[in-house]
PDB file of N, CA and C in Angstrom:
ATOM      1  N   UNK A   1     210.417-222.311 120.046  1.00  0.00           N
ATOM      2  CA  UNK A   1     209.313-222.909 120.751  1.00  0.00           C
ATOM      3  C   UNK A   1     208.895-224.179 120.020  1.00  0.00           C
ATOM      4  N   UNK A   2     208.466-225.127 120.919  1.00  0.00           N
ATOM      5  CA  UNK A   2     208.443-226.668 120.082  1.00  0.00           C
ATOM      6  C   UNK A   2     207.099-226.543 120.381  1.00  0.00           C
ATOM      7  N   UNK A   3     206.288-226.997 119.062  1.00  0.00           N
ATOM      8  CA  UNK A   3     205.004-227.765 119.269  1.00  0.00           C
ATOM      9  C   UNK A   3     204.518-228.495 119.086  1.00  0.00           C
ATOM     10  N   UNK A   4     203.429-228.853 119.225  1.00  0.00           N
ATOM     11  CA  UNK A   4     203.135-230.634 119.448  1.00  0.00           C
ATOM     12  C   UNK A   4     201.902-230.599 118.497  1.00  0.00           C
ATOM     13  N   UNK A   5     201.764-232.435 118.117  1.00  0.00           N
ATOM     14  CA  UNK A   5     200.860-232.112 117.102  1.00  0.00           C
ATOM     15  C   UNK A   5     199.289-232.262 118.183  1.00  0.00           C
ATOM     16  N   UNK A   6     198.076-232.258 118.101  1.00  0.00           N
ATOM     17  CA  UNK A   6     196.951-232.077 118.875  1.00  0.00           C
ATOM     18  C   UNK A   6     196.433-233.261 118.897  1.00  0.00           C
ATOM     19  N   UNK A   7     196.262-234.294 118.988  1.00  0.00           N
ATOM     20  CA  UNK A   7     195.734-235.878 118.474  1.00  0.00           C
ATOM     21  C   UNK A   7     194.263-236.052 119.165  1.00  0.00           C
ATOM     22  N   UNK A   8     193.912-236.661 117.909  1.00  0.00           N
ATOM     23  CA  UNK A   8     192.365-237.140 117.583  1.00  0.00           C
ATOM     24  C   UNK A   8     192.006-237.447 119.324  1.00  0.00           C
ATOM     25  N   UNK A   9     190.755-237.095 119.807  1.00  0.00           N
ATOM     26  CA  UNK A   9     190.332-237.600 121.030  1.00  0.00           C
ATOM     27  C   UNK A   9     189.483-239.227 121.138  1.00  0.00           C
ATOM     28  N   UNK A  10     189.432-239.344 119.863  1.00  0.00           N
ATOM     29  CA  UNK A  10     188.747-240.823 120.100  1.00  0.00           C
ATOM     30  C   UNK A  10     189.451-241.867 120.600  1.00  0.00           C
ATOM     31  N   UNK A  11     188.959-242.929 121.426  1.00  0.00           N
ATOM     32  CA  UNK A  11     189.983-243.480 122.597  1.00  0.00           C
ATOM     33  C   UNK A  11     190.922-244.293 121.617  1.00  0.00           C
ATOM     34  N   UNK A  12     192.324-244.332 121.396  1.00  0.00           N
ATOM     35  CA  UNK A  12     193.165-245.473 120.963  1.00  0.00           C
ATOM     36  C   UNK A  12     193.736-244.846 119.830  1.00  0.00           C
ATOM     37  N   UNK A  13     192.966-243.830 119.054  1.00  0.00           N
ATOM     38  CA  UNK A  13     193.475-243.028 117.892  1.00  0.00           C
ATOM     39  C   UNK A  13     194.913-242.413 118.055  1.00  0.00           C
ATOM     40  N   UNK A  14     195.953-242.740 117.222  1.00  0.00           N
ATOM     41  CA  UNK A  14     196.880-241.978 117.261  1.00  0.00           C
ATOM     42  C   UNK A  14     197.355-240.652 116.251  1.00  0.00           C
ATOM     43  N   UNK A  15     196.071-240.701 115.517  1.00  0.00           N
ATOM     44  CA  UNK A  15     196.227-239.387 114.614  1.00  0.00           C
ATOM     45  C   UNK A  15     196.092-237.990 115.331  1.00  0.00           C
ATOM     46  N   UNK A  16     197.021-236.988 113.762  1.00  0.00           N
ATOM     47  CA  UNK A  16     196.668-236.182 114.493  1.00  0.00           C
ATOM     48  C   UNK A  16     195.151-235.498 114.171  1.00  0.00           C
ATOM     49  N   UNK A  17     194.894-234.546 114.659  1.00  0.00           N
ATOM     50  CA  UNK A  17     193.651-234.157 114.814  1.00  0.00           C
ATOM     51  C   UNK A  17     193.177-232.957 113.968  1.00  0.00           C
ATOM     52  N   UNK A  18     192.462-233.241 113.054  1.00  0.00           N
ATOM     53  CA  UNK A  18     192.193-232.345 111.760  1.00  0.00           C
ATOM     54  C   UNK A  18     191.005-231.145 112.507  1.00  0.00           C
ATOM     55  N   UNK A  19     190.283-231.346 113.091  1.00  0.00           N
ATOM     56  CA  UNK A  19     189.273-230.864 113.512  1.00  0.00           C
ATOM     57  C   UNK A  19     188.719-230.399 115.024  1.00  0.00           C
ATOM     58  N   UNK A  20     188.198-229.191 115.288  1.00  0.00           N
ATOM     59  CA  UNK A  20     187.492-229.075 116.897  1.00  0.00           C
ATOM     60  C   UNK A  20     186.609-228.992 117.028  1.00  0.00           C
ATOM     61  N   UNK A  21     186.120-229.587 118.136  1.00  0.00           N
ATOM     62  CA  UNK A  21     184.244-229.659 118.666  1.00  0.00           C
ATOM     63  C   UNK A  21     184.351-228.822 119.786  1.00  0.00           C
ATOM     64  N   UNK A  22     183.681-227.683 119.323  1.00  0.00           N
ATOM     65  CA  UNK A  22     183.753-226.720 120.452  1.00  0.00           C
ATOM     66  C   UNK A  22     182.381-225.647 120.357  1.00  0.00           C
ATOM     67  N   UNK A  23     182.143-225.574 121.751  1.00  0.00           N
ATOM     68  CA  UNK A  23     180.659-224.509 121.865  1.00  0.00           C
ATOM     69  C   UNK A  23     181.007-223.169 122.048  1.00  0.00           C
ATOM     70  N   UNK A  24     180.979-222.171 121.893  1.00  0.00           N
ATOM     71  CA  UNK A  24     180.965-220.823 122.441  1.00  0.00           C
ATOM     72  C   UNK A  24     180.669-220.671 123.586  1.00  0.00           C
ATOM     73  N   UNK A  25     181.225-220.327 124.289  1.00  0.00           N
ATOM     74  CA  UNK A  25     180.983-220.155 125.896  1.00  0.00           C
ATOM     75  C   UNK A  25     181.382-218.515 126.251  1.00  0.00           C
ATOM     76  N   UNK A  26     180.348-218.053 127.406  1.00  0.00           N
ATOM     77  CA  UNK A  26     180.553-216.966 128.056  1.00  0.00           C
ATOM     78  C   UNK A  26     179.904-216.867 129.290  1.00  0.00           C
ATOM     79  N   UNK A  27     181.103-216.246 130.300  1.00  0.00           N
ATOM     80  CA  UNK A  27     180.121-215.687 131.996  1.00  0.00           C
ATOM     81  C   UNK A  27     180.074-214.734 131.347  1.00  0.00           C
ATOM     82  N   UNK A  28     179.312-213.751 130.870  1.00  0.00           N
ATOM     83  CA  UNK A  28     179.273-212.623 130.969  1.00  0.00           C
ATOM     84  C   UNK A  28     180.384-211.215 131.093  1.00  0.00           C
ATOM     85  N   UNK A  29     181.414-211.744 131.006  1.00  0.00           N
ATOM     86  CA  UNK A  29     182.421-210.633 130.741  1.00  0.00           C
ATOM     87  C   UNK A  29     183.855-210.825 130.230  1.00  0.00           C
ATOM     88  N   UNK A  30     183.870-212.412 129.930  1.00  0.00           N
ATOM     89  CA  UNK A  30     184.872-213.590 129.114  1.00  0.00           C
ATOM     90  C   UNK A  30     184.212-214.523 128.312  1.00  0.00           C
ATOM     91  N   UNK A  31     184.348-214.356 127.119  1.00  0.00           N
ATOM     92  CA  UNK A  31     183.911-215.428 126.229  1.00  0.00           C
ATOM     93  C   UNK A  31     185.265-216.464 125.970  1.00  0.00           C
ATOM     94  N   UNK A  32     184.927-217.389 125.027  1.00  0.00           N
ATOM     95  CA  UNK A  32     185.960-218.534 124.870  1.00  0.00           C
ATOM     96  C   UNK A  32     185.334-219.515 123.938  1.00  0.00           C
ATOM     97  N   UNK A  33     186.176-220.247 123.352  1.00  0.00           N
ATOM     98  CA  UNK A  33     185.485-221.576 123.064  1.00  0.00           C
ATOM     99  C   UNK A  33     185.808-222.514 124.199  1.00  0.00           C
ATOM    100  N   UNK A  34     184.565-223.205 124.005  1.00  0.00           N
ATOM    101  CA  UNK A  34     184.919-224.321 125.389  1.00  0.00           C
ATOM    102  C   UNK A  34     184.838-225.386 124.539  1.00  0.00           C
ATOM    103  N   UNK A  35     185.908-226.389 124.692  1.00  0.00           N
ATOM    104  CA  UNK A  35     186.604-227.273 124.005  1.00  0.00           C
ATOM    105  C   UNK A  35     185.916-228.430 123.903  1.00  0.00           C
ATOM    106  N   UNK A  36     185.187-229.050 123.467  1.00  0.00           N
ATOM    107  CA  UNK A  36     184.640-230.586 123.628  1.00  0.00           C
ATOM    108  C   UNK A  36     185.383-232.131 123.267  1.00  0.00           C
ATOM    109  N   UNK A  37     186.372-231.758 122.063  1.00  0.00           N
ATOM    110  CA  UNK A  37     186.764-232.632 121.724  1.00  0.00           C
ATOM    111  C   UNK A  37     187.792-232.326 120.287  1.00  0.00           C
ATOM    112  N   UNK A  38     188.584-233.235 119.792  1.00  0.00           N
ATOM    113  CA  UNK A  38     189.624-232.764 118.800  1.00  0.00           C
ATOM    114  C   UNK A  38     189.395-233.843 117.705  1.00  0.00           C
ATOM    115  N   UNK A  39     189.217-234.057 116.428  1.00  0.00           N
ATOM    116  CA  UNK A  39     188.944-234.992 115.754  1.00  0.00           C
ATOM    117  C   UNK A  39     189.655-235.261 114.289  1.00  0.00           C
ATOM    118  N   UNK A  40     190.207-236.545 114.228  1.00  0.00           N
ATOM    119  CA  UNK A  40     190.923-236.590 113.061  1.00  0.00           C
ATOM    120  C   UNK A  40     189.458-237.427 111.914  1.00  0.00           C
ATOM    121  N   UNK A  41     189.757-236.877 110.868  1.00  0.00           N
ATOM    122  CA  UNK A  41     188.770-237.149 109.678  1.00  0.00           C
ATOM    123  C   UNK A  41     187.895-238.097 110.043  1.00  0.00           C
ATOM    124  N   UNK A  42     188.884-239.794 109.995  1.00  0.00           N
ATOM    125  CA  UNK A  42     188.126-240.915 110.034  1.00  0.00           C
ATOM    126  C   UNK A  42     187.286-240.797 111.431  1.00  0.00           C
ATOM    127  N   UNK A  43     187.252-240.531 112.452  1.00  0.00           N
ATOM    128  CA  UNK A  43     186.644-240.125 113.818  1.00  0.00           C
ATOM    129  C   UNK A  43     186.070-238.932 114.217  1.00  0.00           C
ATOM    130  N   UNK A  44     185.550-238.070 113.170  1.00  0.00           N
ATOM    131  CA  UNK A  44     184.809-236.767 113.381  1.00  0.00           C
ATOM    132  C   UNK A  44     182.967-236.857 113.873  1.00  0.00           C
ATOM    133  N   UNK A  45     182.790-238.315 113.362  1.00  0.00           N
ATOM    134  CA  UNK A  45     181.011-238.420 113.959  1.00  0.00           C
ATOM    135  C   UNK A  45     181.078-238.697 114.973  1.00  0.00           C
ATOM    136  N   UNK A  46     181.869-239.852 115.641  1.00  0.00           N
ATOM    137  CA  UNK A  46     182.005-240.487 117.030  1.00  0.00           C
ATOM    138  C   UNK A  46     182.476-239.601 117.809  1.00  0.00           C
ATOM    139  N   UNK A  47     183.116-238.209 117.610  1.00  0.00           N
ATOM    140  CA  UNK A  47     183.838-237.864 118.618  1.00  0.00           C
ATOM    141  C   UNK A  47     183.093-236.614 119.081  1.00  0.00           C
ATOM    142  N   UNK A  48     181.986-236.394 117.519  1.00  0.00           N
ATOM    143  CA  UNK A  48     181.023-234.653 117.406  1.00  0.00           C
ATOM    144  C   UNK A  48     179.751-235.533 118.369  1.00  0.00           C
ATOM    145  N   UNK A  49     179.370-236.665 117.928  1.00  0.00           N
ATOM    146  CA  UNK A  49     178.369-237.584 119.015  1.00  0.00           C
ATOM    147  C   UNK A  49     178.422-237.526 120.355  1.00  0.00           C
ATOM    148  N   UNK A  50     179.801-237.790 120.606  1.00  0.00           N
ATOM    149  CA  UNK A  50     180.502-237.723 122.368  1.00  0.00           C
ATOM    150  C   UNK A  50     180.099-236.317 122.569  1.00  0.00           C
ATOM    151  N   UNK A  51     180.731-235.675 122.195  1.00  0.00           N
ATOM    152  CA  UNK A  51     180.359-234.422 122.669  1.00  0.00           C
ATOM    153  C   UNK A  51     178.892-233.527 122.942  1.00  0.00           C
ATOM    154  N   UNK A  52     178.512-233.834 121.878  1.00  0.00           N
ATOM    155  CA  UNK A  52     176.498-233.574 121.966  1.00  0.00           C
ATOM    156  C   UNK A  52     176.732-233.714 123.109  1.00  0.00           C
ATOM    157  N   UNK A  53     176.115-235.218 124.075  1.00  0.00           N
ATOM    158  CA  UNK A  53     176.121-236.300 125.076  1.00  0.00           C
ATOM    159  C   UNK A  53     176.434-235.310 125.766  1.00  0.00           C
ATOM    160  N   UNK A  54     178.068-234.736 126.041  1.00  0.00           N
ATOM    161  CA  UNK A  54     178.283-233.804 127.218  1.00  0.00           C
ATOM    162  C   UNK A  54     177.901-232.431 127.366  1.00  0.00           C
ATOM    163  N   UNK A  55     177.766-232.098 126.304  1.00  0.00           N
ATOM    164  CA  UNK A  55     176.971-230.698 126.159  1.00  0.00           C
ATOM    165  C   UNK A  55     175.690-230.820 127.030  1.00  0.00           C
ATOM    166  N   UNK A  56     174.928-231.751 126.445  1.00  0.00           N
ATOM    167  CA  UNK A  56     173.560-232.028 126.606  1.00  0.00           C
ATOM    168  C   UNK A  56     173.582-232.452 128.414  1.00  0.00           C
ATOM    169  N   UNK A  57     174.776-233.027 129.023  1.00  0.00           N
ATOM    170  CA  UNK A  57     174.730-233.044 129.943  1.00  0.00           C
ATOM    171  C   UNK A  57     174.995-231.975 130.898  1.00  0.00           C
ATOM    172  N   UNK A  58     175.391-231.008 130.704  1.00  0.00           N
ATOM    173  CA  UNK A  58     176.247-229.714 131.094  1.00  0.00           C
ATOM    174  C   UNK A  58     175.165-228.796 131.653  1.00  0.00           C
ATOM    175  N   UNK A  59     175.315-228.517 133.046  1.00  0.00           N
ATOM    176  CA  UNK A  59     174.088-227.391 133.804  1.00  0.00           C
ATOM    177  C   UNK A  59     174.988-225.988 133.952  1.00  0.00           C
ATOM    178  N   UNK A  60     174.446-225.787 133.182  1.00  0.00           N
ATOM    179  CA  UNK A  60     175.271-224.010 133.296  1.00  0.00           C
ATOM    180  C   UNK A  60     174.984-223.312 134.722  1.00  0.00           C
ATOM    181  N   UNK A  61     176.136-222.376 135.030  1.00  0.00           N
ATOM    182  CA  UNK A  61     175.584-221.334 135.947  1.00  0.00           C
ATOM    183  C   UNK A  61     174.733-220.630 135.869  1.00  0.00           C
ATOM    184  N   UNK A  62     174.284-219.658 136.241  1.00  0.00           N
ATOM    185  CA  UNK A  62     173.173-218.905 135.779  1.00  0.00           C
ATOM    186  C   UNK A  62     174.018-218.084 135.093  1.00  0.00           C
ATOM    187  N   UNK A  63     174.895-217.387 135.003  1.00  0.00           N
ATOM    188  CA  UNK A  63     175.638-216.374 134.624  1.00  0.00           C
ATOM    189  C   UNK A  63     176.109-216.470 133.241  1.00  0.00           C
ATOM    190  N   UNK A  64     176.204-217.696 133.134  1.00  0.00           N
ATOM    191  CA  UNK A  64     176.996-218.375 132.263  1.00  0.00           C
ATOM    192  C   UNK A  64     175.994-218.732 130.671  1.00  0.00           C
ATOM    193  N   UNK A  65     176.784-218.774 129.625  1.00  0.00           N
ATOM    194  CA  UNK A  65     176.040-218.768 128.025  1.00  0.00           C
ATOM    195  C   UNK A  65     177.180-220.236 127.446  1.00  0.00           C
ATOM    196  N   UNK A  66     176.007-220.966 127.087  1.00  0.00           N
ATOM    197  CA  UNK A  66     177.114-221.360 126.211  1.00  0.00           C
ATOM    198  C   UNK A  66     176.552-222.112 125.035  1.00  0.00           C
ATOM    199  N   UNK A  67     176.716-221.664 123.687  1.00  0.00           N
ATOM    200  CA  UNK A  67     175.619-221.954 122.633  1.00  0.00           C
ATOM    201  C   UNK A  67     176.244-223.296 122.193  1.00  0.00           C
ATOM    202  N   UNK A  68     175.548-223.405 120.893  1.00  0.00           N
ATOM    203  CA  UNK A  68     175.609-224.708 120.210  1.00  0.00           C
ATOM    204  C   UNK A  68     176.897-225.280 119.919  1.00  0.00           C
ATOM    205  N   UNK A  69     176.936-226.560 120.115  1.00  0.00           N
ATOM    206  CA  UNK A  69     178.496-227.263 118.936  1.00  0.00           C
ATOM    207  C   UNK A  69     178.597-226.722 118.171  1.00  0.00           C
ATOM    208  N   UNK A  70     179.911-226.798 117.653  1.00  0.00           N
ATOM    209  CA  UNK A  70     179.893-226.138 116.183  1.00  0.00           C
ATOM    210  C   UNK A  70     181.521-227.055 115.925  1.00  0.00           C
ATOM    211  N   UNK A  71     181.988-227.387 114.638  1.00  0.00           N
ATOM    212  CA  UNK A  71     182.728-227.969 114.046  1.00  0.00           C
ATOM    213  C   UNK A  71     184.080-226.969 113.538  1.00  0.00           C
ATOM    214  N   UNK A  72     185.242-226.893 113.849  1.00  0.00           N
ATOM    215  CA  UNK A  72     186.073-226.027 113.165  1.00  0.00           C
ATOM    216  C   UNK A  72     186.945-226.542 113.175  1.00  0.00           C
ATOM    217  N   UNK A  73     187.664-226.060 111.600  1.00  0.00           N
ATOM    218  CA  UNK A  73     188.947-226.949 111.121  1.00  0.00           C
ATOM    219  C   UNK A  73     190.258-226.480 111.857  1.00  0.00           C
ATOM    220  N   UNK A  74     190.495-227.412 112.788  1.00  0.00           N
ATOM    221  CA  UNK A  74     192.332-227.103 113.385  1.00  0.00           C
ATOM    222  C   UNK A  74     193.079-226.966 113.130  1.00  0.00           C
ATOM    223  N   UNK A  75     193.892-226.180 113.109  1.00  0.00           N
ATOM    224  CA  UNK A  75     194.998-225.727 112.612  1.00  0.00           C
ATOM    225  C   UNK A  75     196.169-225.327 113.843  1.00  0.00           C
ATOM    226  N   UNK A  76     197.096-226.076 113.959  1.00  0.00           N
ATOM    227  CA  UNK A  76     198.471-225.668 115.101  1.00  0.00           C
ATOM    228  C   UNK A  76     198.531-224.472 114.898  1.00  0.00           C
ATOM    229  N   UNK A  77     198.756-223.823 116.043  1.00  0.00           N
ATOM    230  CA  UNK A  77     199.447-222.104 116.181  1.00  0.00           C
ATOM    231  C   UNK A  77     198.246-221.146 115.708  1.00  0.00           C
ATOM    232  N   UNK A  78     196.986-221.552 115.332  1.00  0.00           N
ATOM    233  CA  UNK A  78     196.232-220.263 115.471  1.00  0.00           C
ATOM    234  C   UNK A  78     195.355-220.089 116.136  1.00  0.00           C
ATOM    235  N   UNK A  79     194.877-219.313 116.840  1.00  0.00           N
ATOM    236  CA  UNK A  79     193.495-219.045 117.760  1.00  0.00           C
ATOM    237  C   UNK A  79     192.346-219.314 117.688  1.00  0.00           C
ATOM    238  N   UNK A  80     191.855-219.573 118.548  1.00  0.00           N
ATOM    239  CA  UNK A  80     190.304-219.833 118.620  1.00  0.00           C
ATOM    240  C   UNK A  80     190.075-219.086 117.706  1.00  0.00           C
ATOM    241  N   UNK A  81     189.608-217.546 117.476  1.00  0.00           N
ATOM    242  CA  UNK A  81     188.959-216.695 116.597  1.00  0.00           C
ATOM    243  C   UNK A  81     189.554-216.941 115.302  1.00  0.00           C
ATOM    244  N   UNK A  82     190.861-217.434 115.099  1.00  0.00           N
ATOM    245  CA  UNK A  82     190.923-217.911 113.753  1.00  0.00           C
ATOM    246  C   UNK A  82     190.345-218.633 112.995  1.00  0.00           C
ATOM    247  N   UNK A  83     190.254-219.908 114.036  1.00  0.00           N
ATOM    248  CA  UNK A  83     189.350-221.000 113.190  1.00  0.00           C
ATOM    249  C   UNK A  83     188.141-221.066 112.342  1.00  0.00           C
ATOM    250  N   UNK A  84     188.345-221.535 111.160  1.00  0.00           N
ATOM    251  CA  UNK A  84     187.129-221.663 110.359  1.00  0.00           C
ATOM    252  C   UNK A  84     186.023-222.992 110.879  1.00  0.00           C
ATOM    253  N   UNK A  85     184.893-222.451 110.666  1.00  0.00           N
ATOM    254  CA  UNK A  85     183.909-222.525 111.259  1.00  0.00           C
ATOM    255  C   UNK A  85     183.123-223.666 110.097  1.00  0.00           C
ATOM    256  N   UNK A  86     182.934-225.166 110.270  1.00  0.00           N
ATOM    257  CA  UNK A  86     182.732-225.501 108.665  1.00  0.00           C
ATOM    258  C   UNK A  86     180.925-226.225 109.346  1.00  0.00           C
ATOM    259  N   UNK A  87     180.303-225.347 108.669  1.00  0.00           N
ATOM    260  CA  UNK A  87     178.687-225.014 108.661  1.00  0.00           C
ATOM    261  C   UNK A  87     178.128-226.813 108.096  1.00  0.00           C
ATOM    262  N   UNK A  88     178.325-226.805 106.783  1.00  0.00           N
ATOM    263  CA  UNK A  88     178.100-228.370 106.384  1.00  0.00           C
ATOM    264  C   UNK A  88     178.325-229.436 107.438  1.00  0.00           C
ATOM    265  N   UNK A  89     179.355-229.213 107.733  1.00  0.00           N
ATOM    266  CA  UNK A  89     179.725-231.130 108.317  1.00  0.00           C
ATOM    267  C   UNK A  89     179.240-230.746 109.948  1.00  0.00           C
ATOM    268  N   UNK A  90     178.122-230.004 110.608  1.00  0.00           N
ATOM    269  CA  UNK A  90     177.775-229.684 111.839  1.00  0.00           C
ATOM    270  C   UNK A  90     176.091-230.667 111.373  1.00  0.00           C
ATOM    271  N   UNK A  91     175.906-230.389 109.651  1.00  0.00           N
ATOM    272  CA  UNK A  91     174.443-230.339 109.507  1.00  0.00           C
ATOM    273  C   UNK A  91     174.730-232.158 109.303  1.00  0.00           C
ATOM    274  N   UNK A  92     175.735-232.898 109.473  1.00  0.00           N
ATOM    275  CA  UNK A  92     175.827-234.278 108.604  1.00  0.00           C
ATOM    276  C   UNK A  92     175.992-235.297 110.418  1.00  0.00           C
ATOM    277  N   UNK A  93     176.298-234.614 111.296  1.00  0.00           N
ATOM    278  CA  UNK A  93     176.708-235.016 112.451  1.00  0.00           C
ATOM    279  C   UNK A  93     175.865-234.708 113.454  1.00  0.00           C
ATOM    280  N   UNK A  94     174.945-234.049 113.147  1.00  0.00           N
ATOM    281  CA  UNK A  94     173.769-233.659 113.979  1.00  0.00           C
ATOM    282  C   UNK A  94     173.037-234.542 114.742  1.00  0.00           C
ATOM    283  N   UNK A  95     172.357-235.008 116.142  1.00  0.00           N
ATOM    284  CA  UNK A  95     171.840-235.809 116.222  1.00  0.00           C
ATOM    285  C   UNK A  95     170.453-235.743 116.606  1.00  0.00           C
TER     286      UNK A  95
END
C-alpha cells in the first residue's frame, strides 16, 4: 500500500504537514475528529487562526456536538485516537 505524505494546508505551502487542527465532533451515536486543517511548523498559527474563523462559523445540528480546536501532532498511518494531543501550543494560538 503506497502512502502519501499529508501537506501543510496553508495556500502555496508545499510541506509536509507536521500537525492537525481538529475539533471533536459527535451526532450522538458517531464521534470523530472533524478535520479543520493540516499544518507544517512554519504555518501552524495561520492555519490554527483559519480554522477558529470556521469553527466559529459552523451552525451545528441540533443533534450534533462538536467541542473545541485542539492541536495534534500528525503522524502518517495512525488514527485519530492515536494522536497526541499537544495542550501548550493550543494555549500560544488561541485567539
Amino acid at each position: 500500500m503506497t502512502r502519501h505524505a499529508v501537506q501543510c494546508s496553508f495556500e502555496g505551502c508545499p510541506e509536509a504537514a507536521s500537525y492537525k487542527i481538529a475539533a471533536r465532533w459527535s451526532d450522538g451515536s458517531f464521534a470523530e475528529l472533524k478535520t479543520y486543517g493540516f499544518a507544517c511548523s512554519d504555518h501552524l498559527g495561520p492555519v490554527f487562526r483559519q480554522a477558529e474563523r470556521r469553527l466559529q462559523d459552523y451552525q451545528a445540528a441540533p443533534n450534533e456536538i462538536v467541542e473545541e480546536l485542539a492541536i495534534y501532532r500528525y503522524e502518517t498511518g495512525k488514527r485519530d485516537r492515536q494522536l497526541q494531543r499537544l495542550w501548550g501550543l493550543e494555549d500560544n494560538y488561541r485567539t
